[in-house]
N, C-alpha and C. Protein backbone atom coordinates (compact mmCIF):
# COMPACT_ATOMS: atom_id res chain seq x y z
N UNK A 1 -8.40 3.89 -14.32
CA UNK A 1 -8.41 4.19 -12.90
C UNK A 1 -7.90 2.99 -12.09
N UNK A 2 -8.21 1.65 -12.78
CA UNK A 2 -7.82 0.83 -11.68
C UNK A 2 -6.25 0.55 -11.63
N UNK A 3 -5.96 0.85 -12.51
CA UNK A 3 -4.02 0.88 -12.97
C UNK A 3 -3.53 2.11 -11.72
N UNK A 4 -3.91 2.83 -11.79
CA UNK A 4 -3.50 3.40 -11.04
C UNK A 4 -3.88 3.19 -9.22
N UNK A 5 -4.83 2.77 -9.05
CA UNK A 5 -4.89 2.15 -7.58
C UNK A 5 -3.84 0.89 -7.85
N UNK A 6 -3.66 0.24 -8.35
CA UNK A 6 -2.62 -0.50 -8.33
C UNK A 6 -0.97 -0.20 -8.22
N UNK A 7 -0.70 0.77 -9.05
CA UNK A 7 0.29 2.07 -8.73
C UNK A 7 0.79 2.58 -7.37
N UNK A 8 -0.24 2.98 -6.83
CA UNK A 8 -0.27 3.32 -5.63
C UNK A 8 -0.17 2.53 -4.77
N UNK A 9 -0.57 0.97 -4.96
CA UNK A 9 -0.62 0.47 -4.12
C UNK A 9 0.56 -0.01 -3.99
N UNK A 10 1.37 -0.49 -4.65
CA UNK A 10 2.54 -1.10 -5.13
C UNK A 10 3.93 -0.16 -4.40
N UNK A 11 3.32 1.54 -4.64
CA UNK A 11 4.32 2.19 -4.01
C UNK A 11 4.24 2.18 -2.98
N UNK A 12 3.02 2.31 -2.16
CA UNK A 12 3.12 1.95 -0.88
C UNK A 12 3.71 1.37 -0.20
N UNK A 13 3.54 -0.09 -1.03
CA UNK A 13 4.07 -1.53 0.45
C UNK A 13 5.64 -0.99 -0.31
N UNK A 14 5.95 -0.93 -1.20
CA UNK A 14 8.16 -0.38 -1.65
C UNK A 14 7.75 0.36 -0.10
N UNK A 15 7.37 1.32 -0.22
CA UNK A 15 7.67 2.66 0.86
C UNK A 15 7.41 1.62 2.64
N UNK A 16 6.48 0.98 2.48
CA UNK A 16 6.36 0.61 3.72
C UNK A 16 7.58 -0.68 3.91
N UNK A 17 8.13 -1.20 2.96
CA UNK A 17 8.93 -2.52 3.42
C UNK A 17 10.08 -2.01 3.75
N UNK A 18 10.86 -0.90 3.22
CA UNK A 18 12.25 0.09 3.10
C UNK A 18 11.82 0.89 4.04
N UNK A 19 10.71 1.47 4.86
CA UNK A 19 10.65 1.90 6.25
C UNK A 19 10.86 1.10 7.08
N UNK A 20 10.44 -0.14 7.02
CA UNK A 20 10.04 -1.32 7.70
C UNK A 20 11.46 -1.78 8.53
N UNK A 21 12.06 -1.99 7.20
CA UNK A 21 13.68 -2.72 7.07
C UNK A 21 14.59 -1.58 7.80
N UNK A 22 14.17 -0.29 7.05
CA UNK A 22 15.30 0.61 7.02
C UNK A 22 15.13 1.51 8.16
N UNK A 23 14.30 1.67 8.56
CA UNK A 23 14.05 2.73 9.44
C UNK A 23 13.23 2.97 10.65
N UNK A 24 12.87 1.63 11.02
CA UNK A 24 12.55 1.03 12.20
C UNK A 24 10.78 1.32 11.77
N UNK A 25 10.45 0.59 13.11
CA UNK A 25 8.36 0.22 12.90
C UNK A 25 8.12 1.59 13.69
N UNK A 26 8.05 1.89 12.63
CA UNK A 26 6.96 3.52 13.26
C UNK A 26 5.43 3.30 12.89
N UNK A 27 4.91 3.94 13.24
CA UNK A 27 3.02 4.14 13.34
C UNK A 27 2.83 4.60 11.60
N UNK A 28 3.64 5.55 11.05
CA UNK A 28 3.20 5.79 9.56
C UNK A 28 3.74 4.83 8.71
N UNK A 29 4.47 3.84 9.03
CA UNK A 29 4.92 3.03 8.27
C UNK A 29 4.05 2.00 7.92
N UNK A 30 2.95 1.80 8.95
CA UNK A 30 2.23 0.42 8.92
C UNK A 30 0.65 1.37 8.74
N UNK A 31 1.03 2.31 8.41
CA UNK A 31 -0.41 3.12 8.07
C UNK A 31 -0.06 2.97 6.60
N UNK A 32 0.81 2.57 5.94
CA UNK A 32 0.97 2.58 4.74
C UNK A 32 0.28 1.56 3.94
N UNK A 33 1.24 0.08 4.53
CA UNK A 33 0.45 -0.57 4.54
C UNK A 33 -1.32 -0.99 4.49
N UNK A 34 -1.53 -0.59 5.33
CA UNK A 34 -3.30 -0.49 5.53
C UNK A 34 -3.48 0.30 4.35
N UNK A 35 -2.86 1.50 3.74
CA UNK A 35 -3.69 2.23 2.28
C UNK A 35 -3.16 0.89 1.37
N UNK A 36 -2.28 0.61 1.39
CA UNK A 36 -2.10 -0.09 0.41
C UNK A 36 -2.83 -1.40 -0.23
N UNK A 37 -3.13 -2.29 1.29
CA UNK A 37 -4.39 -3.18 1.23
C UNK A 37 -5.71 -2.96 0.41
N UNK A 38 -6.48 -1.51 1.26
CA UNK A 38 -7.51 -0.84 1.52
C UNK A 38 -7.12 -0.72 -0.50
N UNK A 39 -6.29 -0.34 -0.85
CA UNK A 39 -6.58 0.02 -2.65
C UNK A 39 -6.22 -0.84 -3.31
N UNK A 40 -5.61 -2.27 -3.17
CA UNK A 40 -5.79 -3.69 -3.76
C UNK A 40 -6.94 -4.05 -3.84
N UNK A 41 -7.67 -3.77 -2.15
CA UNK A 41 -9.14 -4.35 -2.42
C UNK A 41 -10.04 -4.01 -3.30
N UNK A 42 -9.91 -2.23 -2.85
CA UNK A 42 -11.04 -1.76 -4.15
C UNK A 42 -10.75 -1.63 -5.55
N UNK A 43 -9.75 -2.27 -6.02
CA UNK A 43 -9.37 -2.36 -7.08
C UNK A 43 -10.09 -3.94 -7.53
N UNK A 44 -10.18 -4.90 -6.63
CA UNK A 44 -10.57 -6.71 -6.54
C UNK A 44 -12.37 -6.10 -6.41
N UNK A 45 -12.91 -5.21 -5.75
CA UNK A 45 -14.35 -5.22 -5.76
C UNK A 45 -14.72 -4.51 -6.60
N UNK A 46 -14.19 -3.54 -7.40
CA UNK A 46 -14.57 -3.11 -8.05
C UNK A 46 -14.73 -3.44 -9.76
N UNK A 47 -13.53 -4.52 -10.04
CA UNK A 47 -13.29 -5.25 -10.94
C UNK A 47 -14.76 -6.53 -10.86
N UNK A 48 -15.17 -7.14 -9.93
CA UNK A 48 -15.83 -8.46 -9.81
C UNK A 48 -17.04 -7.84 -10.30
């Protein structure tokens, strides 16, 4: 399970940096971000 929050998370910030770059700062772009954080972390608290 935690491979895969990592997965996800990883696709996220791709998806959010190539919105970012590519397709100007929209509101879902930086909501991406935030999931992406939000499942690094619980991947770091849940591991400790």
């Amino acid at each position: 399970m935690r491979n895969l929050l990592y997965i996800i998370a990883v696709i996220l910030i791709i998806g959010w940096a190539f919105g970012f770059f590519y397709a100007g700062s929209t509101g879902i772009i930086h909501a991406l971000l935030v999931i992406a954080i939000i499942a690094l972390l619980l991947g770091v608290i849940r591991r400790a």
